[in-house]
N, C-alpha and C. Protein backbone atom coordinates (compact mmCIF):
# COMPACT_ATOMS: atom_id res chain seq x y z
N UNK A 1 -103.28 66.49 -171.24
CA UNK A 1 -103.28 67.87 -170.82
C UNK A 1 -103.98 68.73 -171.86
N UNK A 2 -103.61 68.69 -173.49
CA UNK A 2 -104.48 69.13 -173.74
C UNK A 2 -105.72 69.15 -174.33
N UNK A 3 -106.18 67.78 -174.56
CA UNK A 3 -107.41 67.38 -174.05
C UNK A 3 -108.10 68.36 -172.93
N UNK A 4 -107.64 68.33 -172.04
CA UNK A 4 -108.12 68.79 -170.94
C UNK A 4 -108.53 70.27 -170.84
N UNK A 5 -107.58 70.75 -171.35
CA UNK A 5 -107.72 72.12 -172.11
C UNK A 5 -109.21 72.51 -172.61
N UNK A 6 -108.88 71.47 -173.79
CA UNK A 6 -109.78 71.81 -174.98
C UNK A 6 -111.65 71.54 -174.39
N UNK A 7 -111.13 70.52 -173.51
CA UNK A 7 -112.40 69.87 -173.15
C UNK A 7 -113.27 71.18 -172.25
N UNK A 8 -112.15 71.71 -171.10
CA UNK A 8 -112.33 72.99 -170.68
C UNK A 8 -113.00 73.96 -171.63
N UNK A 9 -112.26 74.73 -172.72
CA UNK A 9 -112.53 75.34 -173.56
C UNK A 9 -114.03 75.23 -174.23
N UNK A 10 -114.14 73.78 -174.33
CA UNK A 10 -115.35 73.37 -174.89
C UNK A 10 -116.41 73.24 -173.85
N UNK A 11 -116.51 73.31 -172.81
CA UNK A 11 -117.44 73.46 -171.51
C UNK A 11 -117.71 75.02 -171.28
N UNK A 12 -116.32 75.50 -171.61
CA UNK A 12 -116.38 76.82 -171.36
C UNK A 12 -116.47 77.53 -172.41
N UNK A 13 -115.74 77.22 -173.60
CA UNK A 13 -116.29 77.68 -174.97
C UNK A 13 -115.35 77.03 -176.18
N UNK A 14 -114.91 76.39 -176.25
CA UNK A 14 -114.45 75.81 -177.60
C UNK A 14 -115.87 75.46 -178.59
N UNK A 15 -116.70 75.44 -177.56
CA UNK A 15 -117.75 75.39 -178.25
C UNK A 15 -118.53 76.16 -179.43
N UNK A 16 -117.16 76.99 -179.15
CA UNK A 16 -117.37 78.48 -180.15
C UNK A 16 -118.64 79.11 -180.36
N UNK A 17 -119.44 78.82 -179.67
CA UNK A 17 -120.65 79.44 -179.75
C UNK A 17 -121.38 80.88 -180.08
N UNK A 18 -120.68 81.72 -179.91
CA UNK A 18 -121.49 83.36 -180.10
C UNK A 18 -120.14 84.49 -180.28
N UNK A 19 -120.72 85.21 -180.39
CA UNK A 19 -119.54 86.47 -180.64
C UNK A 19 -119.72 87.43 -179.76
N UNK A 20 -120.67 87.26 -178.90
CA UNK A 20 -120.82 88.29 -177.53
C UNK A 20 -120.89 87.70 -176.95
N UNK A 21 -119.75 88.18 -175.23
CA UNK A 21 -120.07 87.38 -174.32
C UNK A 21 -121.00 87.08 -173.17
N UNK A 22 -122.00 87.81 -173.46
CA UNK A 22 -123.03 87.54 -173.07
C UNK A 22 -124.27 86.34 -173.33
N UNK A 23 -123.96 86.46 -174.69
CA UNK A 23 -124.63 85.12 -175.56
C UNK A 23 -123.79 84.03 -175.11
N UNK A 24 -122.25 84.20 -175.34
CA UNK A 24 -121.63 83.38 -174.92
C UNK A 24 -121.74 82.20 -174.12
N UNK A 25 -122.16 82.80 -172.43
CA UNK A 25 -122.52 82.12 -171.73
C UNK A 25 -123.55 81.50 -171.78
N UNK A 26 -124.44 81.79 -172.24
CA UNK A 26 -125.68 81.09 -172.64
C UNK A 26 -125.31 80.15 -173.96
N UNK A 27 -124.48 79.90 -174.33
CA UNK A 27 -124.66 79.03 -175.41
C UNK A 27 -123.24 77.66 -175.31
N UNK A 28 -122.03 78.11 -174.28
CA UNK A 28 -121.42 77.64 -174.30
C UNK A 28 -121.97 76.04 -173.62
N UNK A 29 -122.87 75.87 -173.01
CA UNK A 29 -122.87 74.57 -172.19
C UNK A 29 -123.87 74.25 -173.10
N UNK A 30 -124.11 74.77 -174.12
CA UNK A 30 -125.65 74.08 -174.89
C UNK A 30 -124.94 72.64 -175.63
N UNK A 31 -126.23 71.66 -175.43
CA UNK A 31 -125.91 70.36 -175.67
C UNK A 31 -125.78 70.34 -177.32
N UNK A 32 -126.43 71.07 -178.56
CA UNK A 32 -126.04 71.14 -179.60
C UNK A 32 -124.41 72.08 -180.33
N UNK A 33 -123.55 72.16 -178.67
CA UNK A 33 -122.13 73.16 -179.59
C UNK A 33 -121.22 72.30 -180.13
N UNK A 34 -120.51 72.85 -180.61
CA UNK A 34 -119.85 71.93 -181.87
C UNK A 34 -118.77 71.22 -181.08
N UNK A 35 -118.49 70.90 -179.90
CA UNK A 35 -117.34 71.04 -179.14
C UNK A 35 -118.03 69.70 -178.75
N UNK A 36 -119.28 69.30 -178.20
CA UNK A 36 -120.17 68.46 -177.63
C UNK A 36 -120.04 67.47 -178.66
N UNK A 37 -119.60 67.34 -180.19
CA UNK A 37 -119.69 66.33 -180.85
C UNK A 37 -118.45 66.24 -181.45
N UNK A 38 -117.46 66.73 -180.76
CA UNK A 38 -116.09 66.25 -181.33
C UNK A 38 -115.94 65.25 -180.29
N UNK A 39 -114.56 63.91 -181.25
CA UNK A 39 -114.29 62.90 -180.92
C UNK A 39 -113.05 63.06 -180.25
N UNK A 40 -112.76 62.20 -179.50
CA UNK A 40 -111.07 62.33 -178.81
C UNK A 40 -110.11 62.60 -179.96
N UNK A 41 -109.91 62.30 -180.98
CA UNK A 41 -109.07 62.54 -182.09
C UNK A 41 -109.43 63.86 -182.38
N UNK A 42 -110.27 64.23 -182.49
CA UNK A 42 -110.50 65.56 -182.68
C UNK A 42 -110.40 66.63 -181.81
N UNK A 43 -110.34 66.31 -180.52
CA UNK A 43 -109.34 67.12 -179.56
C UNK A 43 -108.30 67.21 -179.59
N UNK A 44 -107.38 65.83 -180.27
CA UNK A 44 -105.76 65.83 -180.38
C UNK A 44 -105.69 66.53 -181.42
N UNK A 45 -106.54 66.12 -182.30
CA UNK A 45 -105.71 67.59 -183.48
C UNK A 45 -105.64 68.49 -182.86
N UNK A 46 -106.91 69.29 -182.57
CA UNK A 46 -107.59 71.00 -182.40
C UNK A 46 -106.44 71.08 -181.20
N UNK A 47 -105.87 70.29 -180.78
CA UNK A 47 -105.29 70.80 -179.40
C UNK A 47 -103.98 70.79 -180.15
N UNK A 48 -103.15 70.20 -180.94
CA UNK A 48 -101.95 70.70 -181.76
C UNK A 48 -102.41 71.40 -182.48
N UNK A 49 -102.98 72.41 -182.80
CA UNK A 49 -102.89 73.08 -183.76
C UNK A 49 -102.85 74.28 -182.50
N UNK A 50 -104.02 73.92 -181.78
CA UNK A 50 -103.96 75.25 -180.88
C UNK A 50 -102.67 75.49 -179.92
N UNK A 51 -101.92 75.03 -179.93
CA UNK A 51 -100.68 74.66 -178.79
C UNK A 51 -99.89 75.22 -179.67
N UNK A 52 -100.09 74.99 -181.10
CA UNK A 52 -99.12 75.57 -182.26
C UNK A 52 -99.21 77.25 -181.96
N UNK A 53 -100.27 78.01 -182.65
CA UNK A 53 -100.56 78.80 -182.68
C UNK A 53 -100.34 79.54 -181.50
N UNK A 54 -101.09 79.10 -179.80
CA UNK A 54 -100.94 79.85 -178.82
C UNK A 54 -99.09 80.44 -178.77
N UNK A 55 -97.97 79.35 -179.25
CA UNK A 55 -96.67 79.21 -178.35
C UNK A 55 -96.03 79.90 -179.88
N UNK A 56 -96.36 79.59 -180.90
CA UNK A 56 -95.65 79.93 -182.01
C UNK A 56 -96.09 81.49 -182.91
N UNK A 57 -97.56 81.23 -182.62
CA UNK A 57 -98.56 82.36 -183.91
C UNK A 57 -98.44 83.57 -183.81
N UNK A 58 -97.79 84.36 -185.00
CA UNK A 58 -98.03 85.38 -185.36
C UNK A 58 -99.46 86.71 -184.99
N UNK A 59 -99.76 87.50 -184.25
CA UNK A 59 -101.00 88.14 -184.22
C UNK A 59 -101.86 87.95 -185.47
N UNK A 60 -102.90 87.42 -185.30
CA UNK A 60 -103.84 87.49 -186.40
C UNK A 60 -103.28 86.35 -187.64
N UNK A 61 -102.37 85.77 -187.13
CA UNK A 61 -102.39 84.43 -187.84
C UNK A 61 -103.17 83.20 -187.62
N UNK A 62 -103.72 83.11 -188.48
CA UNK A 62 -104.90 81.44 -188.59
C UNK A 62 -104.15 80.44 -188.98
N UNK A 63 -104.41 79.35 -187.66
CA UNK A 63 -104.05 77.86 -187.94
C UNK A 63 -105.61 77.28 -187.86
N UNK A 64 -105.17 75.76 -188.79
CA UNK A 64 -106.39 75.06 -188.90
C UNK A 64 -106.14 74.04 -188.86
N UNK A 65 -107.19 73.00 -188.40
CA UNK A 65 -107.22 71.84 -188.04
C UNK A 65 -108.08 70.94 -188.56
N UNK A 66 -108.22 69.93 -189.11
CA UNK A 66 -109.21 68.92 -189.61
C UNK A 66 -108.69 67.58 -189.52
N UNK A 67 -109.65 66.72 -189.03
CA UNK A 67 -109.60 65.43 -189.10
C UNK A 67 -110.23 64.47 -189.97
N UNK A 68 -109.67 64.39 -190.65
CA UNK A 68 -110.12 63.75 -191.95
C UNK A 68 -111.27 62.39 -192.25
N UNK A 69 -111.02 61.62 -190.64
CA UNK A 69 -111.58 60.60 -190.35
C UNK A 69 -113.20 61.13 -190.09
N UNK A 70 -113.47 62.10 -189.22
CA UNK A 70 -114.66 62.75 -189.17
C UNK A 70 -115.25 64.25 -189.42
N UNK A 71 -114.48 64.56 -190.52
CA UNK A 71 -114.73 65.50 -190.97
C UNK A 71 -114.63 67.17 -191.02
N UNK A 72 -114.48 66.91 -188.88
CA UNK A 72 -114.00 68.04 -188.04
C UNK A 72 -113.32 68.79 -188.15
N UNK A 73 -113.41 70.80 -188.08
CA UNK A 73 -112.29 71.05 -188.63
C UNK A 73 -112.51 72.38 -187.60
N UNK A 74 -111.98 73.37 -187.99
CA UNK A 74 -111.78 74.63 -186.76
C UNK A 74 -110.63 75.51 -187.47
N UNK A 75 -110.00 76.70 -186.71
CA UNK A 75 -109.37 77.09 -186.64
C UNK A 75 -108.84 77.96 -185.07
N UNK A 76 -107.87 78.58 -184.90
CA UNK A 76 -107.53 79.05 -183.82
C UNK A 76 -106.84 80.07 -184.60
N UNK A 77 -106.85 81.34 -184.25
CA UNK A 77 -106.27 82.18 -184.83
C UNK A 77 -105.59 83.67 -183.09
N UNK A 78 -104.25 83.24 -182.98
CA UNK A 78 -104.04 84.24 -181.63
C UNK A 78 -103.99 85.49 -182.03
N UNK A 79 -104.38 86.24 -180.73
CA UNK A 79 -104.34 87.54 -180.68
C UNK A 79 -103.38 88.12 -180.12
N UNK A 80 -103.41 89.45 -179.34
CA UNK A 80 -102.32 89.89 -178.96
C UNK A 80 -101.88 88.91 -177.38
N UNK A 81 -100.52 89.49 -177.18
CA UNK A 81 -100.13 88.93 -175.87
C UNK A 81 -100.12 90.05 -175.09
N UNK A 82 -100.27 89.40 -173.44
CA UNK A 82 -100.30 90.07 -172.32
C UNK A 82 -99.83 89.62 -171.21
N UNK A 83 -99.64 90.15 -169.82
CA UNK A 83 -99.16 89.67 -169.06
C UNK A 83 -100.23 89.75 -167.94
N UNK A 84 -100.22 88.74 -167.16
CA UNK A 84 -101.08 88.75 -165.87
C UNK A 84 -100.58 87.83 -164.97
N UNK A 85 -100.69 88.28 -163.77
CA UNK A 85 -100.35 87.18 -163.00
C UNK A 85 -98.63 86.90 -163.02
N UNK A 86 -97.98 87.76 -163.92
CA UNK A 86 -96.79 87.05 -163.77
C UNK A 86 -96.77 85.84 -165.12
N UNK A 87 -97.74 85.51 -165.62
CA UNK A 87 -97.90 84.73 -166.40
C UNK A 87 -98.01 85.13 -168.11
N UNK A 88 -97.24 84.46 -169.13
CA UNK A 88 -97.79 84.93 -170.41
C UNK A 88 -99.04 84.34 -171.07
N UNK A 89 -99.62 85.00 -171.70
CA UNK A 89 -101.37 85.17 -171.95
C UNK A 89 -101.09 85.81 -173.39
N UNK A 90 -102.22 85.11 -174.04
CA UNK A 90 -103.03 85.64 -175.26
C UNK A 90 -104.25 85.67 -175.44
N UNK A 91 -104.72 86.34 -176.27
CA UNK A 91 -106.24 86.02 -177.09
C UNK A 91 -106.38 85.14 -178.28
N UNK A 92 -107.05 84.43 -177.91
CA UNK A 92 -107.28 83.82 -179.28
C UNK A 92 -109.00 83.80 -179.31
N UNK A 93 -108.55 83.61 -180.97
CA UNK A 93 -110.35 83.84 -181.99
C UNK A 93 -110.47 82.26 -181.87
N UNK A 94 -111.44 81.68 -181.54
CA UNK A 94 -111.91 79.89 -182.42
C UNK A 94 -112.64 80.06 -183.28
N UNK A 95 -113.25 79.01 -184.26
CA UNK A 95 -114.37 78.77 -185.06
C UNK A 95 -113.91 76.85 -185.02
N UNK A 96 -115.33 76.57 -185.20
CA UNK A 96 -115.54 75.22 -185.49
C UNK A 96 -116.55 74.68 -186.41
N UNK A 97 -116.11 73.56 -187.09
CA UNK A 97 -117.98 73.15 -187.73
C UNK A 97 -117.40 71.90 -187.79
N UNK A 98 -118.28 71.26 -186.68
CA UNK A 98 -118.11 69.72 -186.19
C UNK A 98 -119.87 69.15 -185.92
N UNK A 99 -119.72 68.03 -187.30
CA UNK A 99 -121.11 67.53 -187.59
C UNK A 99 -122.47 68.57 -187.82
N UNK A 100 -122.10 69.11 -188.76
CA UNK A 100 -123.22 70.46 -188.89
C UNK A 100 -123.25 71.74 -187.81
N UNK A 101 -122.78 71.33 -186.62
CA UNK A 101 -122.94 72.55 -185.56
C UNK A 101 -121.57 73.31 -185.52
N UNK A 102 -121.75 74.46 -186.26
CA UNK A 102 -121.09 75.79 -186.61
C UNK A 102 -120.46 76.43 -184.77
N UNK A 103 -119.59 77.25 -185.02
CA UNK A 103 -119.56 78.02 -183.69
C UNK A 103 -118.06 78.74 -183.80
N UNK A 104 -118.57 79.92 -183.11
CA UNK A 104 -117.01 81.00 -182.99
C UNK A 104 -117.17 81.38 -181.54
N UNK A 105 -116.18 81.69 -181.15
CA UNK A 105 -115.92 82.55 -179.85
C UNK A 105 -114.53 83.24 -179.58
N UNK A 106 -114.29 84.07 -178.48
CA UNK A 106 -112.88 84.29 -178.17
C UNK A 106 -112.73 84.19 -177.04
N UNK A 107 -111.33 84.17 -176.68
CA UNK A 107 -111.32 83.56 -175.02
C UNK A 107 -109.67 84.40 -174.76
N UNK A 108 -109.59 84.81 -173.98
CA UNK A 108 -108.27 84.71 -173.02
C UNK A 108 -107.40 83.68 -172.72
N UNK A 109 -106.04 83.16 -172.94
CA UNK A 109 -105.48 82.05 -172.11
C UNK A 109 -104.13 82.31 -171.85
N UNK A 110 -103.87 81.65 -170.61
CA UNK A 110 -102.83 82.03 -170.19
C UNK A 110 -101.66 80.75 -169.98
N UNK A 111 -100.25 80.84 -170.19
CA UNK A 111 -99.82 79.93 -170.29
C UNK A 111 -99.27 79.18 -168.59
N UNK A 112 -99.53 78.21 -168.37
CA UNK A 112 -99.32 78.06 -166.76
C UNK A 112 -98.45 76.85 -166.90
N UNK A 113 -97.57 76.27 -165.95
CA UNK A 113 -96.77 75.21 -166.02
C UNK A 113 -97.03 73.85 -166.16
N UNK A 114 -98.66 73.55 -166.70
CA UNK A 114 -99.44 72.81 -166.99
C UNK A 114 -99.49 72.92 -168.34
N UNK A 115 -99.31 73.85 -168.82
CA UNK A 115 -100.12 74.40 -170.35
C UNK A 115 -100.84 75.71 -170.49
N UNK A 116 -101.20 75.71 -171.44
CA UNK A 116 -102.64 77.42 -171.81
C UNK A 116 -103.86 76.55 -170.86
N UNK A 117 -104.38 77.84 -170.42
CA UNK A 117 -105.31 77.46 -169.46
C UNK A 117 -106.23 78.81 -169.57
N UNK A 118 -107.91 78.80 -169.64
CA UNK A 118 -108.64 79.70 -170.18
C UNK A 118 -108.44 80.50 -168.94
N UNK A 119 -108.44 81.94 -169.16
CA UNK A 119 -108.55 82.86 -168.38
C UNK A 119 -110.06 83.48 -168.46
N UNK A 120 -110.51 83.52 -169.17
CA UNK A 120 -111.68 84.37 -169.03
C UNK A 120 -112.43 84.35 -171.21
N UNK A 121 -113.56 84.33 -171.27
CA UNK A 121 -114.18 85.28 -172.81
C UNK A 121 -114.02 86.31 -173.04
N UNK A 122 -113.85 86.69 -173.85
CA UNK A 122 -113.74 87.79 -174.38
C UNK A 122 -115.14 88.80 -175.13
């Protein structure tokens, strides 16, 4: 599940790609984002750390993640909470630098009976 997430995130932007979301979209599916060269282990971290942070984190608190085996590392840092849908939601900031390819973004997610699930960029 959150694999699935992340993998999402990273299609959609874990890829951390740009800081406007306009660039955003243009950069999130690019075959060089940092999201495109993380390993399955490196989704299980980034996805406990981010599961940490979304359910536990302080506003503007940074968690971080690295896998020691390949080098991979990130952070997730949440933003404020909100409500939509009936559902609880945050913002969170990413950054990544997985195999030389750098990347930030922010995203919306909302928590659904599946897990955090992207709502929208920010």
């Amino acid at each position: 599940m959150t694999v699935t997430i992340l993998r999402r995130l990273g299609a959609a932007a874990l890829c951390l790609a740009a800081a406007s979301p306009a660039s955003a979209i243009n950069e999130m599916f690019a075959k060089d984002a940092p999201v495109s060269r993380m390993t399955a282990e490196d989704f299980r971290i980034a996805g406990e750390a981010m599961r940490k942070a979304l359910d536990e984190g302080r506003d503007g608190q940074t968690y971080e993640w690295k896998n020691p085996a390949t080098n991979a590392s990130g952070t997730i840092t949440p933003l404020a909470r909100f409500e939509k849908n009936g559902m609880q939601c945050r913002g969170a900031a990413f950054a990544s630098d997985v195999k030389g390819a750098k990347g930030r973004s922010q995203w919306n997610l909302c928590k659904s009976a599946q897990g955090w699930k992207v709502l929208e960029g920010r």
